[in-house]
C-alpha atoms as a PDB file:
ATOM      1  CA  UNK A   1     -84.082 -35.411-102.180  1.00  0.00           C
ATOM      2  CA  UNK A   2     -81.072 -37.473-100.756  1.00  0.00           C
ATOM      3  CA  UNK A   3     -80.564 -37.805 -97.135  1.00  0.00           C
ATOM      4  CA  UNK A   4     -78.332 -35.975 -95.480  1.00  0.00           C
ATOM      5  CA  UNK A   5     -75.703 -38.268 -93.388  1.00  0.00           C
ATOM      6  CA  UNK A   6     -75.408 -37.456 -90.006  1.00  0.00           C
ATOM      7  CA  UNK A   7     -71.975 -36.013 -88.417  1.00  0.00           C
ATOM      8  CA  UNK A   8     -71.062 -38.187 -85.527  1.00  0.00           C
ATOM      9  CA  UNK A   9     -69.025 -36.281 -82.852  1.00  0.00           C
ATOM     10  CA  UNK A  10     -67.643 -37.618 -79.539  1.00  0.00           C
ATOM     11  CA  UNK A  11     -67.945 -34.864 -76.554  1.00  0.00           C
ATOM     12  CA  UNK A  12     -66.940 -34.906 -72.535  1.00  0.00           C
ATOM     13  CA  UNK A  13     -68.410 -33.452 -69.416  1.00  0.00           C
ATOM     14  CA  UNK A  14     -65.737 -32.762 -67.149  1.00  0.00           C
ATOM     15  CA  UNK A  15     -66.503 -32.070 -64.082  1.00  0.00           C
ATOM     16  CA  UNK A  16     -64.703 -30.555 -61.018  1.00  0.00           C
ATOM     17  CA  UNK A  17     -66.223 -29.265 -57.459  1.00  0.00           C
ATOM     18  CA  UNK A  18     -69.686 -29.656 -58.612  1.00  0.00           C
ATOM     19  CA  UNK A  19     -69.054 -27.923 -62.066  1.00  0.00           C
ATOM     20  CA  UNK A  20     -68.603 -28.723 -65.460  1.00  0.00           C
ATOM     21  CA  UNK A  21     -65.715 -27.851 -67.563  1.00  0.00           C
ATOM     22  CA  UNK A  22     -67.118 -25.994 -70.617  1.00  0.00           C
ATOM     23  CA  UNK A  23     -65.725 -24.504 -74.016  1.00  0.00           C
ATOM     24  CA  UNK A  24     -66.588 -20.951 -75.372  1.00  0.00           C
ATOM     25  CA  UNK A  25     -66.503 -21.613 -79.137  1.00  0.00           C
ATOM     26  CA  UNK A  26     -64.934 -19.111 -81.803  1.00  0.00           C
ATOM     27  CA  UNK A  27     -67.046 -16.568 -82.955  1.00  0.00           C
ATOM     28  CA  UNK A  28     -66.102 -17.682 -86.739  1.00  0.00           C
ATOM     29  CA  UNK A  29     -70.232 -17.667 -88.120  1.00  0.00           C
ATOM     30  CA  UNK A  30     -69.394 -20.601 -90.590  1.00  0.00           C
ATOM     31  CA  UNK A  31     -69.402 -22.808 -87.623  1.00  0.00           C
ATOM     32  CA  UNK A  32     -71.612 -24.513 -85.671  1.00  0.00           C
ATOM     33  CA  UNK A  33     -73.162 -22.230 -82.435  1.00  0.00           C
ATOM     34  CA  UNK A  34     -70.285 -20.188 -83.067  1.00  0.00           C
ATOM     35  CA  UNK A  35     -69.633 -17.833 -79.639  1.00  0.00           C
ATOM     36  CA  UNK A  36     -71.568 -20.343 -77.893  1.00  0.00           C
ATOM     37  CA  UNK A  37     -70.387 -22.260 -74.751  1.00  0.00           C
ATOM     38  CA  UNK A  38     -70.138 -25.846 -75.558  1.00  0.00           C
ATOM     39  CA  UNK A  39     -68.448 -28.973 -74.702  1.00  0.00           C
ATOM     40  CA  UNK A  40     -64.296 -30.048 -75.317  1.00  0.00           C
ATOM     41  CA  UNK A  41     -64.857 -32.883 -78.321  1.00  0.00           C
ATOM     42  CA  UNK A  42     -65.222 -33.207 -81.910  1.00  0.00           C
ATOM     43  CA  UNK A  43     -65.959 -34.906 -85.181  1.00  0.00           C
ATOM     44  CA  UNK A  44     -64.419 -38.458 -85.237  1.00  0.00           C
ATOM     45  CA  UNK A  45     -61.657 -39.091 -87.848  1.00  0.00           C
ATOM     46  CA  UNK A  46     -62.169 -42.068 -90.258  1.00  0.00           C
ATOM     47  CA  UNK A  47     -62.720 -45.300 -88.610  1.00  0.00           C
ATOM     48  CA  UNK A  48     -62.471 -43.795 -85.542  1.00  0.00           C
ATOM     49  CA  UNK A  49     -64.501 -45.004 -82.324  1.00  0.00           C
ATOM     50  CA  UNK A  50     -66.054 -42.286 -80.427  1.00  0.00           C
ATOM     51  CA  UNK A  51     -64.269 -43.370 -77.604  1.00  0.00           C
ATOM     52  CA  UNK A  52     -60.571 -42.683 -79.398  1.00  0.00           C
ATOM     53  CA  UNK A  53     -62.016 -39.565 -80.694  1.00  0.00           C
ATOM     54  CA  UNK A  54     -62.730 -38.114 -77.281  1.00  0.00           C
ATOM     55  CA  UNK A  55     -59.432 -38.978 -75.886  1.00  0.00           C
ATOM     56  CA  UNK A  56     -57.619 -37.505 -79.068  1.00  0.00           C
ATOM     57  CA  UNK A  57     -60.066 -34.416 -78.521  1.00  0.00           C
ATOM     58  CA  UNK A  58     -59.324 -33.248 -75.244  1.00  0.00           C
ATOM     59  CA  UNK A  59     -55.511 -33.999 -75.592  1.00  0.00           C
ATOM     60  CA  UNK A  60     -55.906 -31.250 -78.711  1.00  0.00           C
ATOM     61  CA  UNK A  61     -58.155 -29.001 -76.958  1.00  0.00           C
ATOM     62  CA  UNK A  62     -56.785 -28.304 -73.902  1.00  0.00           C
ATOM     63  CA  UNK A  63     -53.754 -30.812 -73.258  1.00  0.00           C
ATOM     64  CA  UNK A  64     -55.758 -32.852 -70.855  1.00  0.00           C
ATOM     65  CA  UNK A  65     -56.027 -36.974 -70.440  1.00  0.00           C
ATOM     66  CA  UNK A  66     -58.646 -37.577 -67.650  1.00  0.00           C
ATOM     67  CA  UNK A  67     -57.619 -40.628 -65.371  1.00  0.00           C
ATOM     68  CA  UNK A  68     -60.809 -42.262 -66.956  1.00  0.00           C
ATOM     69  CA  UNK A  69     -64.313 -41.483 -69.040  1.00  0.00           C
ATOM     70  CA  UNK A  70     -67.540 -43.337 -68.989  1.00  0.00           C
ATOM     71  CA  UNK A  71     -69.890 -42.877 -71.963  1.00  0.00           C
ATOM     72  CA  UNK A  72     -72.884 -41.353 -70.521  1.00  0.00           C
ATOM     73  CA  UNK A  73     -75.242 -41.768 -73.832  1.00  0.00           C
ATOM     74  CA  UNK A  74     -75.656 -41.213 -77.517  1.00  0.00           C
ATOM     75  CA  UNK A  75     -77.702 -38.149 -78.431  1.00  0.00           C
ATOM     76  CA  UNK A  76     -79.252 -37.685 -81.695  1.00  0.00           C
ATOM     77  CA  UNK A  77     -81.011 -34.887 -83.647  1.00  0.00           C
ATOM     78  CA  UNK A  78     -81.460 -34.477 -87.217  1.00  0.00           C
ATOM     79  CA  UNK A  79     -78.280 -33.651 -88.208  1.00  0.00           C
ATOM     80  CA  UNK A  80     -76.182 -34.950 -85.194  1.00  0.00           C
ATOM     81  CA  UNK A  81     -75.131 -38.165 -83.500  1.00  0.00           C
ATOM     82  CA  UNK A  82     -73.570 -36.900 -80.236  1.00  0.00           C
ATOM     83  CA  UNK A  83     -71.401 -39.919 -78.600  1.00  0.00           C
ATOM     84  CA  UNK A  84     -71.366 -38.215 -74.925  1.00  0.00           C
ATOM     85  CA  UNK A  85     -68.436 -39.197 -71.868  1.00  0.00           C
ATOM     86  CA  UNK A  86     -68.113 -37.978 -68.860  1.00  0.00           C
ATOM     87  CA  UNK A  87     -65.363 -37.913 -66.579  1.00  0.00           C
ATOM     88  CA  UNK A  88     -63.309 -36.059 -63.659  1.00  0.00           C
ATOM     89  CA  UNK A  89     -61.096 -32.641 -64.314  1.00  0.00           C
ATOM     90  CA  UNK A  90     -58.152 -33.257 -61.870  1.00  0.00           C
ATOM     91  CA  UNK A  91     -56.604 -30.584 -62.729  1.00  0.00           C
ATOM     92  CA  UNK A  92     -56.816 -26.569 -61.967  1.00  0.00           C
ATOM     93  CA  UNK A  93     -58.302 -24.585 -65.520  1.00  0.00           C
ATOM     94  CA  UNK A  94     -55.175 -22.360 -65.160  1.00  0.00           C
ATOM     95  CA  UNK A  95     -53.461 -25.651 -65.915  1.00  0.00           C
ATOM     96  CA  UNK A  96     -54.992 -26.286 -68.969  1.00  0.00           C
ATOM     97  CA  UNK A  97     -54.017 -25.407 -72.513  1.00  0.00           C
ATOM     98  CA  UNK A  98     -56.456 -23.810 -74.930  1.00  0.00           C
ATOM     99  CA  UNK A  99     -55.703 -24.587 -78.066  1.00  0.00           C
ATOM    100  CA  UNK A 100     -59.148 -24.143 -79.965  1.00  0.00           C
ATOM    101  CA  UNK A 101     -61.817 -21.987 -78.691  1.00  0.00           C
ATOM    102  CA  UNK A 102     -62.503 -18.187 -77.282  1.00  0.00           C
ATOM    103  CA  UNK A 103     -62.872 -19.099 -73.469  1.00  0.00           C
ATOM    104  CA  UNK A 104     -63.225 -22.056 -71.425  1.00  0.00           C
ATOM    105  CA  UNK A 105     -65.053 -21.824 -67.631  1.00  0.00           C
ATOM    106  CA  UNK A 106     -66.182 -23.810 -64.565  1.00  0.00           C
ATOM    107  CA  UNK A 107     -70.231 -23.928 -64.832  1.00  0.00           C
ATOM    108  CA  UNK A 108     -72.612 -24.168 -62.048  1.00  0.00           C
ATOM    109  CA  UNK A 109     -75.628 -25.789 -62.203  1.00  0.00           C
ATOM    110  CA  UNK A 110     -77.153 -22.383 -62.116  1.00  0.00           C
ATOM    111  CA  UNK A 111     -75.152 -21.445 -64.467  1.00  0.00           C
ATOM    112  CA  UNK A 112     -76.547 -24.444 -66.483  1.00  0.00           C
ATOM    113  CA  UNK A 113     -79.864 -23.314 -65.916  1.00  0.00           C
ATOM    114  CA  UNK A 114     -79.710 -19.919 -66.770  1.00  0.00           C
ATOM    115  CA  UNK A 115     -78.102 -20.703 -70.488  1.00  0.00           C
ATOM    116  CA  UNK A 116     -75.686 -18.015 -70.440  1.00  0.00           C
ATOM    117  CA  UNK A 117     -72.179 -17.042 -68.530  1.00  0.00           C
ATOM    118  CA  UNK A 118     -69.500 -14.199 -68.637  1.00  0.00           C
ATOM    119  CA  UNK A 119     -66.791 -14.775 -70.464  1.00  0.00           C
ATOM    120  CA  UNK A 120     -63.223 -12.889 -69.314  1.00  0.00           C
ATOM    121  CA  UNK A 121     -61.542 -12.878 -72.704  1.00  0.00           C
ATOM    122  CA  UNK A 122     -64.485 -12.091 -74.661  1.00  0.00           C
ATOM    123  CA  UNK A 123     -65.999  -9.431 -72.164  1.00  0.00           C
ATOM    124  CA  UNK A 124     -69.455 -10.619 -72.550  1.00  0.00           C
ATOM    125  CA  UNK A 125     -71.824 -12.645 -72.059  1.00  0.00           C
ATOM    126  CA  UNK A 126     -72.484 -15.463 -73.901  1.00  0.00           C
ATOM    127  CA  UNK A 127     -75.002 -18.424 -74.688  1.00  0.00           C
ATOM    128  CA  UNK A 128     -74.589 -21.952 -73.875  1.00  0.00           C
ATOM    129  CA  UNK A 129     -75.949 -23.967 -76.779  1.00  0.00           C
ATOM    130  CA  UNK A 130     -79.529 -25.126 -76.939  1.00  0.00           C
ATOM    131  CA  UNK A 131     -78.158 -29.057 -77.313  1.00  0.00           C
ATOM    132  CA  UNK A 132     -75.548 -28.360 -74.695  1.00  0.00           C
ATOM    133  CA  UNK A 133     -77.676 -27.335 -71.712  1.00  0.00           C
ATOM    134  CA  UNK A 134     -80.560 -30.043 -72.735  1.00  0.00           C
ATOM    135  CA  UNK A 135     -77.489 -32.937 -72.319  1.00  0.00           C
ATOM    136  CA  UNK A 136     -76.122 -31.098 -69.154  1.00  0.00           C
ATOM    137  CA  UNK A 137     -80.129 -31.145 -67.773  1.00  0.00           C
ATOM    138  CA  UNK A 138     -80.279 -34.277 -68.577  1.00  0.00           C
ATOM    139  CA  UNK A 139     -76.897 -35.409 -66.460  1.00  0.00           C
ATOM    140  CA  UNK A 140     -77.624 -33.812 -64.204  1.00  0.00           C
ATOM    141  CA  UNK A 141     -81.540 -35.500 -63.312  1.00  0.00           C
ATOM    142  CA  UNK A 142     -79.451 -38.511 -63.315  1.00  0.00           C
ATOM    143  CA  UNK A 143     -76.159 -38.272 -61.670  1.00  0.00           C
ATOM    144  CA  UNK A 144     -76.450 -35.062 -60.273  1.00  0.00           C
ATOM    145  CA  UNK A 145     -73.135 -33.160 -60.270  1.00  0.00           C
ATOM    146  CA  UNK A 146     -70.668 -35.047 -58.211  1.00  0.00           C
ATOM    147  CA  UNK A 147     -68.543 -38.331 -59.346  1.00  0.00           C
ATOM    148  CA  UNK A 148     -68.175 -39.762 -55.884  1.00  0.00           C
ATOM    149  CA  UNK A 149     -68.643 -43.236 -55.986  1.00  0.00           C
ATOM    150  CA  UNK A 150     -68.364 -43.750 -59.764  1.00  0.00           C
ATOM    151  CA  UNK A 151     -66.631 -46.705 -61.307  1.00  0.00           C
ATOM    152  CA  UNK A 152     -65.068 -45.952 -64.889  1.00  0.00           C
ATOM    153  CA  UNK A 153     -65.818 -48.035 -67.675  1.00  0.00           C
ATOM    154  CA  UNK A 154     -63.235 -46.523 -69.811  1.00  0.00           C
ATOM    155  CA  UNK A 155     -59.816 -46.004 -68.750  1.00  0.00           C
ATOM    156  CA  UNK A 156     -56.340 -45.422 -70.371  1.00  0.00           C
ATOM    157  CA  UNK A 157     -52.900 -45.533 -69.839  1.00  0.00           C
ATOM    158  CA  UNK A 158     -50.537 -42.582 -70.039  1.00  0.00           C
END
């Protein structure tokens, strides 16, 4: 049997008063943890770094270019290579601009820990994604949930 290549994706953690910026995903079932909360990013275009891929991401997503990311690590399953940044949401979520996905939300780390949140527009609630809270866990054992004091390793110009 031939091995299946992996899909490498690049994803952020944005994170604002403690929280983290997260995605609701369509409810389409021919997609990955479809109706599941999950994080802004995507697959990487040809030749693309992970790094240009998360900026290009976001900016589709939900019109926003954080003043910097930092890459926080690569996580891999079987199927998956997950490039993972993290960086600051300086802006309000009513200024943002869905442009793919059911809901977006502020999660606590309770949130976080319980796996599961209200949505608004889909007048539910709904799962965060297995992967997804294991990578948020994981953050937040190391950094905790706050960015004071960080120094970016990856900025851009606007």
């Amino acid at each position: 049997m031939a091995a299946t290549q992996k899909v490498e994706v690049a994803i952020a953690l944005l994170i604002q008063d403690n929280q983290f910026l997260l995605q609701l995903r369509d409810n389409i079932p021919t997609i990955i943890y479809p109706g599941h909360w999950a994080f802004f990013g995507g697959h990487l275009e040809p030749g693309e770094t992970a790094e240009a891929g998360v900026w290009r991401e976001l900016k589709e997503e939900i019109g926003y270019t954080p003043p910097w990311l930092k890459l926080f690590k690569q996580w891999e399953d079987e199927t998956v290579i997950r490039n993972v940044f993290y960086g600051p949401l300086t802006v309000t979520v009513d200024q943002l601009v869905l442009s793919e996905g059911w809901d977006l939300g502020l999660w606590s780390v309770d949130d976080i820990h319980r796996g599961e949140r209200y949505s608004v527009r889909a007048n539910q609630i709904r799962p965060l994604g297995t992967p997804h809270q294991k990578i948020l866990l994981s953050f937040i054992a190391k950094y905790g949930t706050s960015l004071s004091g960080e120094e970016p390793l990856s900025q851009r110009s606007h």
